[in-house]
PDB file of N, CA and C in Angstrom:
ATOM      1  N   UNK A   1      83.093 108.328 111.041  1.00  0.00           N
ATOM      2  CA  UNK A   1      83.054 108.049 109.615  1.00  0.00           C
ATOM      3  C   UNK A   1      82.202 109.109 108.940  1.00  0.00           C
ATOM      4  N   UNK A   2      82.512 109.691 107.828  1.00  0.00           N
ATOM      5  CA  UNK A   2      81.802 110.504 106.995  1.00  0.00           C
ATOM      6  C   UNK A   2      81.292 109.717 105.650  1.00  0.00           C
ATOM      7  N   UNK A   3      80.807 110.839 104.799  1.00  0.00           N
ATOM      8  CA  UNK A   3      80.200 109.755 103.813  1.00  0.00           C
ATOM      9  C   UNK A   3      81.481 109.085 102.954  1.00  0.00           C
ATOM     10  N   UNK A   4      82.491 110.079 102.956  1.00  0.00           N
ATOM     11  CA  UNK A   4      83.570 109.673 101.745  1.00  0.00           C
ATOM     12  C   UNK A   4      84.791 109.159 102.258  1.00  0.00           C
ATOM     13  N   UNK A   5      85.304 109.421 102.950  1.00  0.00           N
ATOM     14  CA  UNK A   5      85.827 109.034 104.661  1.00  0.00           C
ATOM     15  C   UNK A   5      85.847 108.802 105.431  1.00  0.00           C
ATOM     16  N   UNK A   6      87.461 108.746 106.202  1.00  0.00           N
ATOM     17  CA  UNK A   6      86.834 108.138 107.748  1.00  0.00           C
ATOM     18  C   UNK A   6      88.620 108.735 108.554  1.00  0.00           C
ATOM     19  N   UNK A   7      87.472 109.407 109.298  1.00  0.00           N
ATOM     20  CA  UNK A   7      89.117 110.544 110.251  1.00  0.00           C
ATOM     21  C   UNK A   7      89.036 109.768 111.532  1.00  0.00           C
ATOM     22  N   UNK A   8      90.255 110.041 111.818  1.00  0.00           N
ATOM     23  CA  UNK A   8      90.941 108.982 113.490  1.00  0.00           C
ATOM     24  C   UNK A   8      91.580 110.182 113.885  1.00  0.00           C
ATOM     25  N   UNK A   9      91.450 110.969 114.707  1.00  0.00           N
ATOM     26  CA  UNK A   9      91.745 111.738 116.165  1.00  0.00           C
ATOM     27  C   UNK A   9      93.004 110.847 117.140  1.00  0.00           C
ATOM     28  N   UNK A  10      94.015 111.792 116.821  1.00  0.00           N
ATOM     29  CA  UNK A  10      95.250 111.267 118.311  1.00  0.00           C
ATOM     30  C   UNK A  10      95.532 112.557 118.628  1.00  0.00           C
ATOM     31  N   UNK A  11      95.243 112.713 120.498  1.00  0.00           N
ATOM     32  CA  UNK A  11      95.974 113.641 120.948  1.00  0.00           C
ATOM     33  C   UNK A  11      96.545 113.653 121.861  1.00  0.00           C
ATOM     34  N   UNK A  12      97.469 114.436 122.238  1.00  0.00           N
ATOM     35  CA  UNK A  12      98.655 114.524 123.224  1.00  0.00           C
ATOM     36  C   UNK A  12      97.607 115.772 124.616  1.00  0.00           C
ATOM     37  N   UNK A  13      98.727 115.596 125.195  1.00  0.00           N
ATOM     38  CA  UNK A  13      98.539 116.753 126.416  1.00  0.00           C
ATOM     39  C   UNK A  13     100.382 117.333 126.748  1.00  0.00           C
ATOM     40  N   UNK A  14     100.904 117.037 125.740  1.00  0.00           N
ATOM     41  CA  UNK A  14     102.252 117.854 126.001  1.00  0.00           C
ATOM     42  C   UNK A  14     101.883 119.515 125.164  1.00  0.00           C
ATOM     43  N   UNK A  15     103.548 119.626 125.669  1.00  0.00           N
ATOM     44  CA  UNK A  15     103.673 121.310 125.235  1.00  0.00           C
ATOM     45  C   UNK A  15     102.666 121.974 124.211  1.00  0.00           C
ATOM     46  N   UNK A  16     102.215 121.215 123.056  1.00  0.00           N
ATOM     47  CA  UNK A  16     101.747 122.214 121.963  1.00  0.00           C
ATOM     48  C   UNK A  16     102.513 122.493 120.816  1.00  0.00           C
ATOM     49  N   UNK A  17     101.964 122.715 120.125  1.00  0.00           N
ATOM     50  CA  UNK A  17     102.979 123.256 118.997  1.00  0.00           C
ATOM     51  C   UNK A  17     102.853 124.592 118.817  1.00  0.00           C
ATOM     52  N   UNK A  18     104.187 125.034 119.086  1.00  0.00           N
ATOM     53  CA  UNK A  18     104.145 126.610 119.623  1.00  0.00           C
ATOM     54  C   UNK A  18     104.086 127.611 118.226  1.00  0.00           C
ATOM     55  N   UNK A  19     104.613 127.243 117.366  1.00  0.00           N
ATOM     56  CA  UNK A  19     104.312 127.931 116.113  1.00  0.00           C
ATOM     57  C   UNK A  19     103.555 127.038 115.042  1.00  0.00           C
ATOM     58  N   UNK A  20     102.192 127.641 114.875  1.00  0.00           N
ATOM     59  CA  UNK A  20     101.537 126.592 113.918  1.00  0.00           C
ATOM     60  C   UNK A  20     101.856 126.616 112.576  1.00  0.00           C
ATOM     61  N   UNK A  21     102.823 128.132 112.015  1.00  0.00           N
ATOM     62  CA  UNK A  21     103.585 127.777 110.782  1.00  0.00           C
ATOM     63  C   UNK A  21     104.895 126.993 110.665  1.00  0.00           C
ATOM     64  N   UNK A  22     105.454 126.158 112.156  1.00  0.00           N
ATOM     65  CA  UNK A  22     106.610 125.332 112.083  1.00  0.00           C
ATOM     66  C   UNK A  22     106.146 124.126 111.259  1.00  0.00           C
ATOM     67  N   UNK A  23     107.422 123.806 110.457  1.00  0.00           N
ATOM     68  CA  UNK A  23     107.497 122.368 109.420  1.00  0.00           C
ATOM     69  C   UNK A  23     107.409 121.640 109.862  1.00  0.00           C
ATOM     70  N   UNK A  24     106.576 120.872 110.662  1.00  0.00           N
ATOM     71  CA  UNK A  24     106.809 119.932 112.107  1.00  0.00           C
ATOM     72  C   UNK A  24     106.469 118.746 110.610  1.00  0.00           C
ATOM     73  N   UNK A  25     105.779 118.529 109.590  1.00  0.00           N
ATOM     74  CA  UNK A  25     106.330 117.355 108.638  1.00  0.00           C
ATOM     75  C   UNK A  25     107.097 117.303 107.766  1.00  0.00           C
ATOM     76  N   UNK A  26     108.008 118.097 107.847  1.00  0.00           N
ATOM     77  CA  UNK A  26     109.379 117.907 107.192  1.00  0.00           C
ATOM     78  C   UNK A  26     110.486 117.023 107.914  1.00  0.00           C
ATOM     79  N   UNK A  27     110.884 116.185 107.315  1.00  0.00           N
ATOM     80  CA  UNK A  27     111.746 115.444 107.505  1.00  0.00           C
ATOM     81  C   UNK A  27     113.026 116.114 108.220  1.00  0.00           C
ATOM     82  N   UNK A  28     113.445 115.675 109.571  1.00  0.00           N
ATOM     83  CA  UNK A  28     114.554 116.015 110.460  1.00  0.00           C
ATOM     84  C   UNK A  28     114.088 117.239 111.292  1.00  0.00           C
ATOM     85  N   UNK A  29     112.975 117.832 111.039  1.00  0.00           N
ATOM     86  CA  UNK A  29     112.404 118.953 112.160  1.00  0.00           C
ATOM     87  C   UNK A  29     112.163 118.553 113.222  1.00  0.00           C
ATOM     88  N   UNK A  30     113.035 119.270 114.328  1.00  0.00           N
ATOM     89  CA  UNK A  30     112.679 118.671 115.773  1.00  0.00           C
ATOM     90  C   UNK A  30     112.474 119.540 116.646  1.00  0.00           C
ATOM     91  N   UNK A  31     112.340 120.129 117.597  1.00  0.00           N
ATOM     92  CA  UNK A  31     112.138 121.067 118.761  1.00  0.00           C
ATOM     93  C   UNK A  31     112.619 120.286 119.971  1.00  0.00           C
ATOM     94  N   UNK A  32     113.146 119.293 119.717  1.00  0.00           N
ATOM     95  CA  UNK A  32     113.799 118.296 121.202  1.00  0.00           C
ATOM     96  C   UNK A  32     115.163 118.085 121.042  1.00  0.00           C
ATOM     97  N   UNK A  33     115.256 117.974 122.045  1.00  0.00           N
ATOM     98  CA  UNK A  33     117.236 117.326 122.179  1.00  0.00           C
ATOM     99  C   UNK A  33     117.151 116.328 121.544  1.00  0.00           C
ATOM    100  N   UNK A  34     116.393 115.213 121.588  1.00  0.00           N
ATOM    101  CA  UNK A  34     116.748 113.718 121.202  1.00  0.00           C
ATOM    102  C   UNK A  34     115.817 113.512 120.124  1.00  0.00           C
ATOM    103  N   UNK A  35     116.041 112.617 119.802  1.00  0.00           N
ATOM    104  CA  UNK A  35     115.101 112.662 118.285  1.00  0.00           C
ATOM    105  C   UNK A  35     115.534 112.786 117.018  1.00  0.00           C
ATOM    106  N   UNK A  36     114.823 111.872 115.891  1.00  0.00           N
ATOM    107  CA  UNK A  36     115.236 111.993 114.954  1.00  0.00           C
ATOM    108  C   UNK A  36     114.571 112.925 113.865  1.00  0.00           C
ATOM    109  N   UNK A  37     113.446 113.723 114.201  1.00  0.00           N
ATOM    110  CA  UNK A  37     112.775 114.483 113.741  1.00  0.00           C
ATOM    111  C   UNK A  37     111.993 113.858 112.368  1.00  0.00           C
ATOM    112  N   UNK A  38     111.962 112.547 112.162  1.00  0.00           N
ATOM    113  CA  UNK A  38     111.460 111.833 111.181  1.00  0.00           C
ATOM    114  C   UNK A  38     109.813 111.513 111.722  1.00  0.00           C
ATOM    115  N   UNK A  39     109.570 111.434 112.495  1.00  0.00           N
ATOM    116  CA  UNK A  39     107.957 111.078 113.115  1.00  0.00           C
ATOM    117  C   UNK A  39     107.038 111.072 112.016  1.00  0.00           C
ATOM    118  N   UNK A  40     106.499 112.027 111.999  1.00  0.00           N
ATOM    119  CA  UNK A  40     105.759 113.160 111.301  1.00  0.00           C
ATOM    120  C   UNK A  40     105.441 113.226 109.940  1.00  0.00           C
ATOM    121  N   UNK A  41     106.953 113.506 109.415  1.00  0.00           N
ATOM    122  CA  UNK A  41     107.234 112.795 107.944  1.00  0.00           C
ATOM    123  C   UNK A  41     106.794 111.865 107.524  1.00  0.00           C
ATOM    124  N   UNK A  42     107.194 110.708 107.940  1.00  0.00           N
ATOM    125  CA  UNK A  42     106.705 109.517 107.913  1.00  0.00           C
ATOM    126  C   UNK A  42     105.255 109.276 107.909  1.00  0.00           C
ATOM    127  N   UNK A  43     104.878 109.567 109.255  1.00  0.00           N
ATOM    128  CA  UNK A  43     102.822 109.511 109.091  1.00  0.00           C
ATOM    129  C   UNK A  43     102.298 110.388 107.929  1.00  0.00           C
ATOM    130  N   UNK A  44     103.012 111.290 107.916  1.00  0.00           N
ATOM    131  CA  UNK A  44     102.646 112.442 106.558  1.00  0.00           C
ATOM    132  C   UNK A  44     102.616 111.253 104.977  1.00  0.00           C
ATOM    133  N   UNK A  45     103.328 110.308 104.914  1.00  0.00           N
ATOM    134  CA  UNK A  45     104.120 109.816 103.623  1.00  0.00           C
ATOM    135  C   UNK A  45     102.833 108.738 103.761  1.00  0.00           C
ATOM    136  N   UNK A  46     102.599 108.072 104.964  1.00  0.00           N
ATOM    137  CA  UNK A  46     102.423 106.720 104.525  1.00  0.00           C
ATOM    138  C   UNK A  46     100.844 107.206 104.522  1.00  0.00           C
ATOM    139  N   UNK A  47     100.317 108.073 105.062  1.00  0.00           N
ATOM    140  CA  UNK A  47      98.853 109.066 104.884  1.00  0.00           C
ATOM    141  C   UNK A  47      98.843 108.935 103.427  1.00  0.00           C
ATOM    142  N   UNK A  48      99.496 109.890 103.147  1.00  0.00           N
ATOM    143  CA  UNK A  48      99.580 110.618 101.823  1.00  0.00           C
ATOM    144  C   UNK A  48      99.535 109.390 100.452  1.00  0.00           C
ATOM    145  N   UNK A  49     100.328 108.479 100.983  1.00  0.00           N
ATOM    146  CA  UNK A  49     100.395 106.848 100.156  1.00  0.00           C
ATOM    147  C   UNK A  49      98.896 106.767  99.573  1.00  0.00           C
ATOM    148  N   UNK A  50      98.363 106.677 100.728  1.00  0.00           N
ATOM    149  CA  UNK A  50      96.887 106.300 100.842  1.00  0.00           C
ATOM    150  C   UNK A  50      95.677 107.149 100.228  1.00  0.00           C
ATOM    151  N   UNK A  51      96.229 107.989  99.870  1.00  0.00           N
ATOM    152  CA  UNK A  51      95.203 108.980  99.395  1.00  0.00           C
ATOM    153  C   UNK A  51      94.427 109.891 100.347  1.00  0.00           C
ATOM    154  N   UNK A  52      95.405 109.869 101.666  1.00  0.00           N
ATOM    155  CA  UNK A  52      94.649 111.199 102.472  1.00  0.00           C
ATOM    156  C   UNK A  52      95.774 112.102 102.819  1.00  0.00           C
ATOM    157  N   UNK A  53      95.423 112.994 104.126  1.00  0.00           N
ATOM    158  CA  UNK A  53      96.100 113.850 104.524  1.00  0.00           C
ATOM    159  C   UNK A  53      95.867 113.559 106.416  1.00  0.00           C
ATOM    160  N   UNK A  54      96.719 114.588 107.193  1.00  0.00           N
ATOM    161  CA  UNK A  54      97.295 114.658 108.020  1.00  0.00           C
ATOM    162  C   UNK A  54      97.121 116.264 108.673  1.00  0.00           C
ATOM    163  N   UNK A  55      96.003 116.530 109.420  1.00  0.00           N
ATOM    164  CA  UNK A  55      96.250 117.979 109.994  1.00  0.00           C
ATOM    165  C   UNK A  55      96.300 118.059 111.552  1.00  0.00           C
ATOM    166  N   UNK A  56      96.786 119.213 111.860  1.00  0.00           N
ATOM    167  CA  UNK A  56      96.775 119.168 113.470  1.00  0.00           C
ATOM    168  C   UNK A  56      96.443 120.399 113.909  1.00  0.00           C
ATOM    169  N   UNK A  57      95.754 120.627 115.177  1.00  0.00           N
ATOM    170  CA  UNK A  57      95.381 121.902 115.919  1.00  0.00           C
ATOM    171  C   UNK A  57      95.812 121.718 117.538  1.00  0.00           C
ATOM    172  N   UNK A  58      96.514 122.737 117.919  1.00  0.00           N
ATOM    173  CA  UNK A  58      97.352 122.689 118.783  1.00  0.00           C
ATOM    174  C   UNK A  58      97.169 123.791 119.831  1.00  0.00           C
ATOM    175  N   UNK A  59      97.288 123.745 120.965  1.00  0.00           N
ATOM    176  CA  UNK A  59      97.018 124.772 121.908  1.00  0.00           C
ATOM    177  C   UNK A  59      98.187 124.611 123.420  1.00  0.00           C
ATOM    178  N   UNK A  60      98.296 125.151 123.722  1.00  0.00           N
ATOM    179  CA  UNK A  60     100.062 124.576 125.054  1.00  0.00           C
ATOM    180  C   UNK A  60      98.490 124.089 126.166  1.00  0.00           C
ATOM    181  N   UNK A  61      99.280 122.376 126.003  1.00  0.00           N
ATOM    182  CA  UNK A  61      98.856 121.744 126.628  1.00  0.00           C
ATOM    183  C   UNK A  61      97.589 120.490 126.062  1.00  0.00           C
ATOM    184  N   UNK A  62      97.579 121.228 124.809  1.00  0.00           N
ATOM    185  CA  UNK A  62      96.341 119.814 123.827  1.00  0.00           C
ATOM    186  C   UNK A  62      96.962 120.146 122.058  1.00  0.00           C
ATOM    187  N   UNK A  63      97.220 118.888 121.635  1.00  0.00           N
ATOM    188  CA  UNK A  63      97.173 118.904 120.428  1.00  0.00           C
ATOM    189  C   UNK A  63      96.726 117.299 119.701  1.00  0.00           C
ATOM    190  N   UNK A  64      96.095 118.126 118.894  1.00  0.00           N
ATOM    191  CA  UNK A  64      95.052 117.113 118.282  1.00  0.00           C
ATOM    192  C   UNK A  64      95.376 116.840 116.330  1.00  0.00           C
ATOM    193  N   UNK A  65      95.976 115.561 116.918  1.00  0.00           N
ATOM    194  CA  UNK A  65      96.039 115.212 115.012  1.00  0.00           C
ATOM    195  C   UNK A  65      95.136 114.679 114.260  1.00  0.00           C
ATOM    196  N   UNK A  66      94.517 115.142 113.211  1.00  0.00           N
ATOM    197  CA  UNK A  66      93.508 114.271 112.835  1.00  0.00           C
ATOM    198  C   UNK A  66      94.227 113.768 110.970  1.00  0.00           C
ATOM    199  N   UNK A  67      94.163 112.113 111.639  1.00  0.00           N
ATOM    200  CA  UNK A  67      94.255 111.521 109.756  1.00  0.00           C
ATOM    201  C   UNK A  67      93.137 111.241 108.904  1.00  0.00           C
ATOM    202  N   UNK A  68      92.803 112.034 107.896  1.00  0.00           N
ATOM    203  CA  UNK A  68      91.921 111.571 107.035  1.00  0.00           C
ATOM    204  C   UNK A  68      91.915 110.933 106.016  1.00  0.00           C
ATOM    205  N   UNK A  69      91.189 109.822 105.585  1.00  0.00           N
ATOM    206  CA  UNK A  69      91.704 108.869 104.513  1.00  0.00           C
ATOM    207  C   UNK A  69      90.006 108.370 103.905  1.00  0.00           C
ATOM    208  N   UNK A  70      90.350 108.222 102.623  1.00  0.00           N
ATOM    209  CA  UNK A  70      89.163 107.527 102.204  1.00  0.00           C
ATOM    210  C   UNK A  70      88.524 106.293 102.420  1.00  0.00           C
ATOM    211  N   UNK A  71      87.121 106.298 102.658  1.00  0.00           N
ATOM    212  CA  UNK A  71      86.508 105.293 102.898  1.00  0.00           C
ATOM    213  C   UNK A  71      86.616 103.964 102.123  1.00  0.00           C
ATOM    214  N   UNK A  72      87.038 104.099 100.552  1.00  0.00           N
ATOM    215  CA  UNK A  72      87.457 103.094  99.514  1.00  0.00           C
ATOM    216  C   UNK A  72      88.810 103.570  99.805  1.00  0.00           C
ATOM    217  N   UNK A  73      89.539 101.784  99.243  1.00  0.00           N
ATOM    218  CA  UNK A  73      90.854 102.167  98.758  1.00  0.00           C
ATOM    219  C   UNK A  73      91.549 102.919  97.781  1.00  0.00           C
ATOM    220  N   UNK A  74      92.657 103.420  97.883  1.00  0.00           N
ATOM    221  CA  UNK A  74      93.183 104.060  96.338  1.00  0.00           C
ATOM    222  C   UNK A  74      93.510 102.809  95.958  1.00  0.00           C
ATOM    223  N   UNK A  75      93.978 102.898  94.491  1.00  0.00           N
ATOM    224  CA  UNK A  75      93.437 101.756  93.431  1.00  0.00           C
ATOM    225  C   UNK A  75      95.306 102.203  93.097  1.00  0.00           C
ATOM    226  N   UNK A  76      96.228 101.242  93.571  1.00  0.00           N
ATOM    227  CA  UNK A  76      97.558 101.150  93.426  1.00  0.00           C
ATOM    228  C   UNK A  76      97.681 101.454  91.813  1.00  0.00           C
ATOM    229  N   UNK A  77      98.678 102.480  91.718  1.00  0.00           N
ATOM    230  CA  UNK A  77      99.628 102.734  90.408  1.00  0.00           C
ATOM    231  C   UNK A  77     100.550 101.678  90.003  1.00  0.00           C
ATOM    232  N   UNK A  78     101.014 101.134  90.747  1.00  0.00           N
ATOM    233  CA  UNK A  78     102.231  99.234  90.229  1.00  0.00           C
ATOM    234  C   UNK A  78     101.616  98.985  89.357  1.00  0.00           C
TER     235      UNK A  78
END
């Protein structure tokens, strides 16, 4: 937890993300056979809902997503 926030760390031990300028949160971007390439997007959207963001650092063999979101709620537009 920080003073204004609060970041949550998920990481993998697959491949990496081999180009760190790939759109990997654009909707339908995939690098796999199977898949709907929506993942990403999605955590990106429902982050973003919330009033944070979504970054990742990647190396072949560790990649690390971190979501950051505010410590208060955003105060709904409805």
């Amino acid at each position: 937890r920080l003073p204004e926030h609060v970041e949550i760390d998920v990481a993998d031990d697959g491949t990496g993300v081999p180009d760190p300028t790939a759109p990997i949160f654009d909707a339908f971007y995939t690098t796999k056979d199977r898949g709907t390439g929506l993942g990403l997007s999605i955590v990106q959207r429902i982050v973003a809902d919330h009033g944070g963001e979504v970054s990742f650092a990647s190396r072949p063999g560790s990649t690390v997503f971190t979501v950051r979101l505010p410590a208060e709620p955003v105060q709904s537009m409805l």
